[in-house]
PDB file of N, CA and C in Angstrom:
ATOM      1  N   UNK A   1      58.173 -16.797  14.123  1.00  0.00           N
ATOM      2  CA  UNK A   1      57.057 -17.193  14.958  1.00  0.00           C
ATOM      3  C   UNK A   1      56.836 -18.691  14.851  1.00  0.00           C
ATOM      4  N   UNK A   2      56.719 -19.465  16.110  1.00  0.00           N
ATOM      5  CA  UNK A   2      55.739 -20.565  15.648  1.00  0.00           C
ATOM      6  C   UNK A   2      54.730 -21.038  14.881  1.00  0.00           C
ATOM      7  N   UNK A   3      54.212 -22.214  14.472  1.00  0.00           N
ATOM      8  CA  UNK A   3      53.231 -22.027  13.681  1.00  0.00           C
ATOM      9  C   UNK A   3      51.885 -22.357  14.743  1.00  0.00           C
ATOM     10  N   UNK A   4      51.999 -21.962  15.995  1.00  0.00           N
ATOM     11  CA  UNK A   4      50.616 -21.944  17.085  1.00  0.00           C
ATOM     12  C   UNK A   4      50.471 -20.297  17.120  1.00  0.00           C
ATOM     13  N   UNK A   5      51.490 -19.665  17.295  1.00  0.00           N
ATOM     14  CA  UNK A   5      51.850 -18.074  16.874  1.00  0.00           C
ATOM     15  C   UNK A   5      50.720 -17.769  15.554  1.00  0.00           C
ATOM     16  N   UNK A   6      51.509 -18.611  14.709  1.00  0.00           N
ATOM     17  CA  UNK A   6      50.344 -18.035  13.051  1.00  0.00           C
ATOM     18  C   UNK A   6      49.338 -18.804  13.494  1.00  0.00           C
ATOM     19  N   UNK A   7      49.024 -19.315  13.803  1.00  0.00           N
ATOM     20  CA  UNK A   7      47.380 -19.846  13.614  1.00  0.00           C
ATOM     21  C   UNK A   7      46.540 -19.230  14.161  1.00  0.00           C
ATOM     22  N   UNK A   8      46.762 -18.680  15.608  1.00  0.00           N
ATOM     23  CA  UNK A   8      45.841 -17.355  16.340  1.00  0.00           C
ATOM     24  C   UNK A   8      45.943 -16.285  15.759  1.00  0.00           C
ATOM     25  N   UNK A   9      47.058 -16.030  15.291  1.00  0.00           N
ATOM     26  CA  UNK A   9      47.279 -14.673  15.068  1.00  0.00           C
ATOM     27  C   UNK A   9      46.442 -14.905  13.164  1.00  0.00           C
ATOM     28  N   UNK A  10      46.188 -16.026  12.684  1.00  0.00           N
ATOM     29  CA  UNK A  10      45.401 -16.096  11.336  1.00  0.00           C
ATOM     30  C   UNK A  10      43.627 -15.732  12.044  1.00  0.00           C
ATOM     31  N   UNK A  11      43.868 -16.725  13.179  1.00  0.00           N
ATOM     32  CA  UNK A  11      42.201 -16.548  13.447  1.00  0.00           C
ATOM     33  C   UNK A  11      41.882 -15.479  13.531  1.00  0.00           C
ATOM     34  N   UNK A  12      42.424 -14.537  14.530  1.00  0.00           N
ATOM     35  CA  UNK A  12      42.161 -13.352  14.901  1.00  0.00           C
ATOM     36  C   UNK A  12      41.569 -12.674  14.036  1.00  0.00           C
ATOM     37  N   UNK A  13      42.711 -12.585  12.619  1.00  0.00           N
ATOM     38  CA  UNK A  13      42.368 -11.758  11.555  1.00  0.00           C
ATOM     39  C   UNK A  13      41.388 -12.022  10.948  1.00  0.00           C
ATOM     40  N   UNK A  14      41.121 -13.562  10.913  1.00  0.00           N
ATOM     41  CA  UNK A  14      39.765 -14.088  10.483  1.00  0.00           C
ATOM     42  C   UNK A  14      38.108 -13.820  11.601  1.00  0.00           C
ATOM     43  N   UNK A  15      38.631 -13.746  13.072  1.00  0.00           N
ATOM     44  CA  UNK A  15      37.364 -13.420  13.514  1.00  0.00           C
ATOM     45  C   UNK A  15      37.432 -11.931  13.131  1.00  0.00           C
ATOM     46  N   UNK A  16      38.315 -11.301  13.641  1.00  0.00           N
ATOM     47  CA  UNK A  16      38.057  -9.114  13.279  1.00  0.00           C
ATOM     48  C   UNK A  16      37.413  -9.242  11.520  1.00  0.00           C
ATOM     49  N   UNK A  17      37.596  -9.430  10.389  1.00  0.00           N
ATOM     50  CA  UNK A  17      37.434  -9.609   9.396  1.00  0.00           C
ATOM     51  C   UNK A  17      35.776 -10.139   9.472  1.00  0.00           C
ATOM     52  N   UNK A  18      35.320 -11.526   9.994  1.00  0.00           N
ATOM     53  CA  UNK A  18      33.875 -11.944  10.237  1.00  0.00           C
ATOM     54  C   UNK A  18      33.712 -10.822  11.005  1.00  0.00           C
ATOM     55  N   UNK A  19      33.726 -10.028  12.129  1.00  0.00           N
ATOM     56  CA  UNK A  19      33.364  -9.165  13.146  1.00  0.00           C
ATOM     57  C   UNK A  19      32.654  -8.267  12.063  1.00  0.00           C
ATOM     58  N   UNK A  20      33.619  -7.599  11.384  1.00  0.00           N
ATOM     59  CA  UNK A  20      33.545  -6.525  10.309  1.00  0.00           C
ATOM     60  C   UNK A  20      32.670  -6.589   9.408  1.00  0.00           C
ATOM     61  N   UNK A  21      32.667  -7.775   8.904  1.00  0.00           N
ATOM     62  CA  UNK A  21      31.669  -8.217   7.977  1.00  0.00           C
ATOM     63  C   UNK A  21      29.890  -8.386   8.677  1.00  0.00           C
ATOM     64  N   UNK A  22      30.132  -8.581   9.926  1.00  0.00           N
ATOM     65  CA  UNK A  22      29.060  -9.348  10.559  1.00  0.00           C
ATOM     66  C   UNK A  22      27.927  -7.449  10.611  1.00  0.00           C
ATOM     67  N   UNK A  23      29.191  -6.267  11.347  1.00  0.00           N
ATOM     68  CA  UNK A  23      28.796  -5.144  11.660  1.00  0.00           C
ATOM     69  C   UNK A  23      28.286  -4.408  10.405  1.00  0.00           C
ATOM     70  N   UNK A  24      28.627  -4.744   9.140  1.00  0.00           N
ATOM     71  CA  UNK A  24      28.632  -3.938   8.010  1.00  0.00           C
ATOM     72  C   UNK A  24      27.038  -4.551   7.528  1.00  0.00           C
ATOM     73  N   UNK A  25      27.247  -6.059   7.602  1.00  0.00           N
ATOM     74  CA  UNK A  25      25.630  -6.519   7.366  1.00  0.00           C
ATOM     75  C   UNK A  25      24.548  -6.003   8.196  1.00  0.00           C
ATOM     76  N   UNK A  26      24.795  -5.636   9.274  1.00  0.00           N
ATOM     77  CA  UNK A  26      24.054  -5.318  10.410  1.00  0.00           C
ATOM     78  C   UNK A  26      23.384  -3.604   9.799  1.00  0.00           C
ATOM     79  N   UNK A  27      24.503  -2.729   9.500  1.00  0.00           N
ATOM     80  CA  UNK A  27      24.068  -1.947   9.005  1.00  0.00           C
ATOM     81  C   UNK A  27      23.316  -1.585   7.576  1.00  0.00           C
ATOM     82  N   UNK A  28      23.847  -2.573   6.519  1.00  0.00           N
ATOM     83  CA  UNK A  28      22.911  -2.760   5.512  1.00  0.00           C
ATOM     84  C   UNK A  28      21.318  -3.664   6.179  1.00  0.00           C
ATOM     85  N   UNK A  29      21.587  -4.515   6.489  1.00  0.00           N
ATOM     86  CA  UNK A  29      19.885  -4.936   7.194  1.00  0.00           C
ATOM     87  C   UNK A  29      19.202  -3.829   7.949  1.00  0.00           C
ATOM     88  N   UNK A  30      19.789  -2.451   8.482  1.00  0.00           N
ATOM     89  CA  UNK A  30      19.109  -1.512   9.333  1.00  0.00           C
ATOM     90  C   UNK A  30      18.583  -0.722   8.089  1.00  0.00           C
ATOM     91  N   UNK A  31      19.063  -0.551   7.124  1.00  0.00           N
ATOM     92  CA  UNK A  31      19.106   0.413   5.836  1.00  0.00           C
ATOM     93  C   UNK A  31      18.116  -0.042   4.929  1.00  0.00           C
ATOM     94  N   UNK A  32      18.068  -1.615   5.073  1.00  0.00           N
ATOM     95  CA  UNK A  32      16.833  -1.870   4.395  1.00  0.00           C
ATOM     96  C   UNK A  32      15.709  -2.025   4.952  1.00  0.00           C
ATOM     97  N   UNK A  33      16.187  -2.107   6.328  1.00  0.00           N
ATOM     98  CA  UNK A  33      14.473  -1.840   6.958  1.00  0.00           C
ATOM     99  C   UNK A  33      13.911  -0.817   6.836  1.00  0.00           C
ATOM    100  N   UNK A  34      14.629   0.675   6.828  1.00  0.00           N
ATOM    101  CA  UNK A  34      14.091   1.670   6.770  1.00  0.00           C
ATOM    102  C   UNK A  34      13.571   1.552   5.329  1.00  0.00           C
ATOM    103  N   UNK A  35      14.458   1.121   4.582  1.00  0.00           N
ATOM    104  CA  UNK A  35      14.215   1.010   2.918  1.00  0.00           C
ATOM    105  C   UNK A  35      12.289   0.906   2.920  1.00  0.00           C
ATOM    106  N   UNK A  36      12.264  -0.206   3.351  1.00  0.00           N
ATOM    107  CA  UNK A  36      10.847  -0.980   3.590  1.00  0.00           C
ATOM    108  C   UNK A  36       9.915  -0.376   3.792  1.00  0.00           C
ATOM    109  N   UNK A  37      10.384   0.338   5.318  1.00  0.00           N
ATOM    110  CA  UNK A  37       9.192   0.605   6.371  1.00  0.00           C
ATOM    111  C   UNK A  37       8.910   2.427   4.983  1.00  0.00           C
ATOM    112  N   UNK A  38       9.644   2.926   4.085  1.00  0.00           N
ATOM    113  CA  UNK A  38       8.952   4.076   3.459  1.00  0.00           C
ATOM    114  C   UNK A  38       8.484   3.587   2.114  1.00  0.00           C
ATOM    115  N   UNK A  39       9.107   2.278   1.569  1.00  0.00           N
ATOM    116  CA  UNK A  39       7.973   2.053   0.626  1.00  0.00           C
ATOM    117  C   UNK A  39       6.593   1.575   0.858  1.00  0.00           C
ATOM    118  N   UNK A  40       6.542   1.130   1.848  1.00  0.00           N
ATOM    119  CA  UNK A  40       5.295   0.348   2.586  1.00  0.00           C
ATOM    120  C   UNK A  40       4.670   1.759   2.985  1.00  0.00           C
ATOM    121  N   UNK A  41       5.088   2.550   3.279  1.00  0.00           N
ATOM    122  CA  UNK A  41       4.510   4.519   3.226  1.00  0.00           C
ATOM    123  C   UNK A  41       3.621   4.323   2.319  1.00  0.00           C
ATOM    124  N   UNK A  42       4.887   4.381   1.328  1.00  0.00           N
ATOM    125  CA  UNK A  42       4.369   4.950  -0.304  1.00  0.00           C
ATOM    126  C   UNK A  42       3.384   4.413  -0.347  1.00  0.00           C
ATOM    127  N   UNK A  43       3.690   3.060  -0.737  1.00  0.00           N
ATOM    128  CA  UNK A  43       2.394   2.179  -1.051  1.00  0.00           C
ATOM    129  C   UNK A  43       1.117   2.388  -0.677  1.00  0.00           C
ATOM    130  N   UNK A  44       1.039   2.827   0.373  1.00  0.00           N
ATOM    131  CA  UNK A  44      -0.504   2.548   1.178  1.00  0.00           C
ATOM    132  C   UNK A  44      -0.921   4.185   0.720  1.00  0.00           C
ATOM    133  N   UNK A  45      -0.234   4.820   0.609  1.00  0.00           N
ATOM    134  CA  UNK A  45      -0.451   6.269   0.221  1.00  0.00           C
ATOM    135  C   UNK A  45      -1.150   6.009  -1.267  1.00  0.00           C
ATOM    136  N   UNK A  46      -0.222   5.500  -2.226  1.00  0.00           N
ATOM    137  CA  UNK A  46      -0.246   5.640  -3.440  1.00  0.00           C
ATOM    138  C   UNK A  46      -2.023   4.986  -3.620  1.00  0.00           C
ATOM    139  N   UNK A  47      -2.019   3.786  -2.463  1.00  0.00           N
ATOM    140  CA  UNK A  47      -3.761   3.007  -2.602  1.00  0.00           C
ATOM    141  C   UNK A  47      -4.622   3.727  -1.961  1.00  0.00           C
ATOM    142  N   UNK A  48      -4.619   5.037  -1.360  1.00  0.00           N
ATOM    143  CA  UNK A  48      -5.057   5.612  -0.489  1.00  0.00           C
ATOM    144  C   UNK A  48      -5.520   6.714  -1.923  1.00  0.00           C
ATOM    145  N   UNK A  49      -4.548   7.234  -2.556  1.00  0.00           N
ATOM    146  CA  UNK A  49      -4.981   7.647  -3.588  1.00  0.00           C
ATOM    147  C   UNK A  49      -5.907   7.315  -4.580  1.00  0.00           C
ATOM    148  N   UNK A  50      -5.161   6.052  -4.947  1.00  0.00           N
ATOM    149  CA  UNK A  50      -6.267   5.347  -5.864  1.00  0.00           C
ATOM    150  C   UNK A  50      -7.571   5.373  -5.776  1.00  0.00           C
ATOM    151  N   UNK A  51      -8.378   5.031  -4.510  1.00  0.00           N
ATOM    152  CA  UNK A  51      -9.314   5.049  -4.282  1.00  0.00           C
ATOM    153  C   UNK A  51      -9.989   6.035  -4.565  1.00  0.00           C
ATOM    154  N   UNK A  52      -9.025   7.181  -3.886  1.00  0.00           N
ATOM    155  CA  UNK A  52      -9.663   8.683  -3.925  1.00  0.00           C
ATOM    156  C   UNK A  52     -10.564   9.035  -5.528  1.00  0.00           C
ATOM    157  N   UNK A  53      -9.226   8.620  -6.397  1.00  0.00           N
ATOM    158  CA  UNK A  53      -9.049   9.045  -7.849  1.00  0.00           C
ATOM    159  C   UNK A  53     -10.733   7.772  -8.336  1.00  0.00           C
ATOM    160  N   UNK A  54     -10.985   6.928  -7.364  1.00  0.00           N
ATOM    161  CA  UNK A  54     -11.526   6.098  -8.331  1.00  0.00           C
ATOM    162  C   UNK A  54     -13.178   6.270  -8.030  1.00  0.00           C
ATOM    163  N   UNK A  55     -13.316   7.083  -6.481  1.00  0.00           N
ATOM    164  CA  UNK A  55     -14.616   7.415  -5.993  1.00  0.00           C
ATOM    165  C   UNK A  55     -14.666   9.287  -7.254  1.00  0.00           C
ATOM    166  N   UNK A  56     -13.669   9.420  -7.259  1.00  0.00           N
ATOM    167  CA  UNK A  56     -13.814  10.684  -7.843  1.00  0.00           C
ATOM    168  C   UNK A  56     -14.762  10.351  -9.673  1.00  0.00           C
ATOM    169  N   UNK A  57     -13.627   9.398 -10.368  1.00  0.00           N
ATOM    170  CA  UNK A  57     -14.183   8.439 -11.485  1.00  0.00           C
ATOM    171  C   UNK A  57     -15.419   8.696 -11.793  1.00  0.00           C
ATOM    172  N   UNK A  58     -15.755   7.654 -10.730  1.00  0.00           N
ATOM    173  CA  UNK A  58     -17.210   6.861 -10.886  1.00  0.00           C
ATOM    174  C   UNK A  58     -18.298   8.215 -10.275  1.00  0.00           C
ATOM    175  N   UNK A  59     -17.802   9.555  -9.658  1.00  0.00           N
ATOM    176  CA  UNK A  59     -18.365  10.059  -9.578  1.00  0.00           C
ATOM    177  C   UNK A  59     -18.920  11.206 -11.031  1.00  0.00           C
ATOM    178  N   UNK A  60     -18.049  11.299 -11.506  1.00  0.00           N
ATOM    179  CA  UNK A  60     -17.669  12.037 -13.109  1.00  0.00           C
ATOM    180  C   UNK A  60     -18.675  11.457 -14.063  1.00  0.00           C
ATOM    181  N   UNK A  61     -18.644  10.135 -13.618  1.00  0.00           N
ATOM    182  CA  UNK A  61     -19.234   9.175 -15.137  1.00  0.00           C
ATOM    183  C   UNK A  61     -20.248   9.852 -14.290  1.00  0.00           C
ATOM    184  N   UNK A  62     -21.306   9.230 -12.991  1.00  0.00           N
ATOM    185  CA  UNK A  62     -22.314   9.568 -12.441  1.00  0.00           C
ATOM    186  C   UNK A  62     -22.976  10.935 -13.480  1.00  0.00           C
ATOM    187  N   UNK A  63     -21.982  12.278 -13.349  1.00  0.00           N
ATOM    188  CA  UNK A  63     -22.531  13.567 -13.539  1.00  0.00           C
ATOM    189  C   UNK A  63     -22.650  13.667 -14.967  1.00  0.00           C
ATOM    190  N   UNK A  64     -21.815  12.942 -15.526  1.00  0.00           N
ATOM    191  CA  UNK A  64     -21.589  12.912 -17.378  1.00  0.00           C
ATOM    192  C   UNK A  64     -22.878  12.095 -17.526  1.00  0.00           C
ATOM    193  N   UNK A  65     -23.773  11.441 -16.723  1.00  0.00           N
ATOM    194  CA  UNK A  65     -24.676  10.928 -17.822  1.00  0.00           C
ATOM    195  C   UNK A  65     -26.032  11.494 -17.473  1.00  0.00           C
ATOM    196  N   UNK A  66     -25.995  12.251 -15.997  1.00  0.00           N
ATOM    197  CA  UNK A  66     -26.762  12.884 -16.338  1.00  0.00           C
ATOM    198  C   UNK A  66     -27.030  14.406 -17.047  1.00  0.00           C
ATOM    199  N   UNK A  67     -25.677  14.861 -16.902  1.00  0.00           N
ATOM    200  CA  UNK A  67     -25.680  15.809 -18.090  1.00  0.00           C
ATOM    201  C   UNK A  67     -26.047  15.403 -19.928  1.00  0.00           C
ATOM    202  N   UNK A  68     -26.431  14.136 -20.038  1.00  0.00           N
ATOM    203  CA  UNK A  68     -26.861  13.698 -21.013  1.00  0.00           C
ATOM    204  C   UNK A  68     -25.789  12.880 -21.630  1.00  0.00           C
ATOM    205  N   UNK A  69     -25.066  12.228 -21.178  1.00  0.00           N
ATOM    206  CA  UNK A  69     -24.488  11.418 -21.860  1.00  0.00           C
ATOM    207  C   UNK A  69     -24.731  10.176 -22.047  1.00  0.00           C
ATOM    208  N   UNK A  70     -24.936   9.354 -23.442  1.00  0.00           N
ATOM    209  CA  UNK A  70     -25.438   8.100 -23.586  1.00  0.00           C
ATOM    210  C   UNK A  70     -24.603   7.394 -22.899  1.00  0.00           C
ATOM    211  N   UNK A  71     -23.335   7.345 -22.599  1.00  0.00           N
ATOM    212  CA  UNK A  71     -22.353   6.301 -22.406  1.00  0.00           C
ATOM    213  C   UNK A  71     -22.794   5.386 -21.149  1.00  0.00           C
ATOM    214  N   UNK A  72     -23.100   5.931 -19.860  1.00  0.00           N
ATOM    215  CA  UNK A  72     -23.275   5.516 -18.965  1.00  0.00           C
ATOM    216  C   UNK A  72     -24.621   5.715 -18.224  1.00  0.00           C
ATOM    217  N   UNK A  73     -25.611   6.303 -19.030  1.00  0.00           N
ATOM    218  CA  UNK A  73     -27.020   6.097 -18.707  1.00  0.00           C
ATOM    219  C   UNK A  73     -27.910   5.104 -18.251  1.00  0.00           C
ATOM    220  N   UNK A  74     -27.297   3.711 -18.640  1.00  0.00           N
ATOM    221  CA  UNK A  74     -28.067   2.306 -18.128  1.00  0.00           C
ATOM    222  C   UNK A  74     -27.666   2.544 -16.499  1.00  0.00           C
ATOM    223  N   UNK A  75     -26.377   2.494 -16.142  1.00  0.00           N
ATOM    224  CA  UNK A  75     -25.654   2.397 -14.895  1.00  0.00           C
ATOM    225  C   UNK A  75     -26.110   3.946 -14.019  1.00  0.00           C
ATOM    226  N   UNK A  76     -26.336   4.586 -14.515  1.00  0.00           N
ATOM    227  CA  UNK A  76     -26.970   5.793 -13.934  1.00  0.00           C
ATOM    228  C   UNK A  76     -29.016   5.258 -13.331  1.00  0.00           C
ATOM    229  N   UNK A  77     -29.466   5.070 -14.457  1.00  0.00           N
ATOM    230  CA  UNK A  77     -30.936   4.525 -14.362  1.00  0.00           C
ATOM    231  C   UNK A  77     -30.447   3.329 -12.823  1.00  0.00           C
ATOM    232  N   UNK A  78     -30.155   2.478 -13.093  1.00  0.00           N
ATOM    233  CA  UNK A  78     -29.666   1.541 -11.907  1.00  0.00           C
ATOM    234  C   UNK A  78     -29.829   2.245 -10.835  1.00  0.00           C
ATOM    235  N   UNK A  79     -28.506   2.779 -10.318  1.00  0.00           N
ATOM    236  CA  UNK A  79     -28.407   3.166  -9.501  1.00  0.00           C
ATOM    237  C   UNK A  79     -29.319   4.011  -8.708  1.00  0.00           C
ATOM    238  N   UNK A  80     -29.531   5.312  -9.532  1.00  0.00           N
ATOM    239  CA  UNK A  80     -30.940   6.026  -8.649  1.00  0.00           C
ATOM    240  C   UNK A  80     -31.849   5.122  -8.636  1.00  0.00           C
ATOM    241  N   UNK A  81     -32.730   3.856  -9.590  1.00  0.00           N
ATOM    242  CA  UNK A  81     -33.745   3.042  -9.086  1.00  0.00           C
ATOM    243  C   UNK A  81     -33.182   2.476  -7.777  1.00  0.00           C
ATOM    244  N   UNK A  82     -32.257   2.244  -7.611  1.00  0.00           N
ATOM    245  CA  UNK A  82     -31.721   1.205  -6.431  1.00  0.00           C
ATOM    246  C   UNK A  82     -32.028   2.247  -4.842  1.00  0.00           C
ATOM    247  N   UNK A  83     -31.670   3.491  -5.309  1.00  0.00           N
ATOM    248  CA  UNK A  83     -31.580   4.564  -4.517  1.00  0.00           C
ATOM    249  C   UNK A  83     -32.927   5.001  -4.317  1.00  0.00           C
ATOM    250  N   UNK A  84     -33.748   5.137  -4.797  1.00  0.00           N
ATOM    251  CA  UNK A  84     -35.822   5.191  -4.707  1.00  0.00           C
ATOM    252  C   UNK A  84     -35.735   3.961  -3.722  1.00  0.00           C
ATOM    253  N   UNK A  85     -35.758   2.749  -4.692  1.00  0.00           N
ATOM    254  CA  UNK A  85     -35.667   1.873  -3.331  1.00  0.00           C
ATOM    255  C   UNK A  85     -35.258   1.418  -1.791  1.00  0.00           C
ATOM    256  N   UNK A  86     -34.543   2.000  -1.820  1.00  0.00           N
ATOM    257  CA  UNK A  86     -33.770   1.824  -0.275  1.00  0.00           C
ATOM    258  C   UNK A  86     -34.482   3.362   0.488  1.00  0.00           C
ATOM    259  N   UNK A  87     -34.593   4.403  -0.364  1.00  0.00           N
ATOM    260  CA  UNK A  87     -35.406   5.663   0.343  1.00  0.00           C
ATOM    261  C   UNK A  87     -36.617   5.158   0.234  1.00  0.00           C
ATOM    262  N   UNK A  88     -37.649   4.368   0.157  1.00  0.00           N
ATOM    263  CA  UNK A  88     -38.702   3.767  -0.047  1.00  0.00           C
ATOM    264  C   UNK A  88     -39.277   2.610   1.313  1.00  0.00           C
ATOM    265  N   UNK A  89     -38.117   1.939   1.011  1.00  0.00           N
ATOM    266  CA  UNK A  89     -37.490   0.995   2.479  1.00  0.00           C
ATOM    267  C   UNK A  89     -37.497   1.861   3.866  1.00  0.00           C
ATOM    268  N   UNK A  90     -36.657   3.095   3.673  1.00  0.00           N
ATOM    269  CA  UNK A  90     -36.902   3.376   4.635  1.00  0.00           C
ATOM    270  C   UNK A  90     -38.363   4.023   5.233  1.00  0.00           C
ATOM    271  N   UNK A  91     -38.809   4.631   4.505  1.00  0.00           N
ATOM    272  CA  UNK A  91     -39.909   5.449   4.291  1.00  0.00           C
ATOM    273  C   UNK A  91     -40.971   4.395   5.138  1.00  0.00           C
ATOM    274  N   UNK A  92     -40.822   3.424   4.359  1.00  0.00           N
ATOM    275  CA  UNK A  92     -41.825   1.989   5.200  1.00  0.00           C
ATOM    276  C   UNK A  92     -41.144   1.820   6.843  1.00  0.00           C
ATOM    277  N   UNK A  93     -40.097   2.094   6.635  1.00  0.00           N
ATOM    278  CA  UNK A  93     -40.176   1.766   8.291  1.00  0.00           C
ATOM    279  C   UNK A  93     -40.539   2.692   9.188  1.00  0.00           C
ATOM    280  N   UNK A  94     -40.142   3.781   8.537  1.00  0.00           N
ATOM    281  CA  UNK A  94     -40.452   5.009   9.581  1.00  0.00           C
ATOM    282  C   UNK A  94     -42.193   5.121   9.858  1.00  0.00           C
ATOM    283  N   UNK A  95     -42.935   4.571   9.064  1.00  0.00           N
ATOM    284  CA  UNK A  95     -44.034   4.909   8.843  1.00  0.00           C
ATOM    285  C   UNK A  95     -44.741   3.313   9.517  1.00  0.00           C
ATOM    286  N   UNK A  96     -43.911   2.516  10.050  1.00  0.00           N
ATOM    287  CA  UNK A  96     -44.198   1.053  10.929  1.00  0.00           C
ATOM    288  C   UNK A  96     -44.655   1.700  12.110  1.00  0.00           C
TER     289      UNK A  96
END
């Protein structure tokens, strides 16, 4: 062969080879999008939980202190005063 012969016939192999490479990335970048788009699921699930678990919490301590538990009795007192107040608030308006 000539050497204008090898030089196309090098490119060639060099563009099919980039081609190949170009298609194979293409499919790993599709693979990690999906990758993504179900941890980004998870995630919002897993904080979706959290919350759940954390209104549940603070609801527990709530019942533990008034079942008599010292631990969280200041934060219990709080809260229902806060709660008189705002039913109090309203009480005044309804009565405007």
């Amino acid at each position: 062969m000539s050497q204008i012969e090898e030089t196309v016939s090098a490119l060639e192999f060099k563009i099919k080879k980039i081609l190949n490479e170009n298609s194979r990335l293409k499919q790993v970048n599709i693979s990690l999008q999906k990758q993504l788009q179900f941890t980004q699921q998870k995630l919002q699930s897993q904080q979706a939980s959290l919350v759940e678990w954390e209104d549940k919490y603070e609801a527990l301590k709530m019942a533990n202190s008034m079942l008599g538990s010292d631990e969280n009795k200041r934060e219990t007192k709080l809260k229902i005063n806060a709660l008189i107040r705002e039913i109090d608030q309203c009480i005044a308006q309804l009565s405007e």
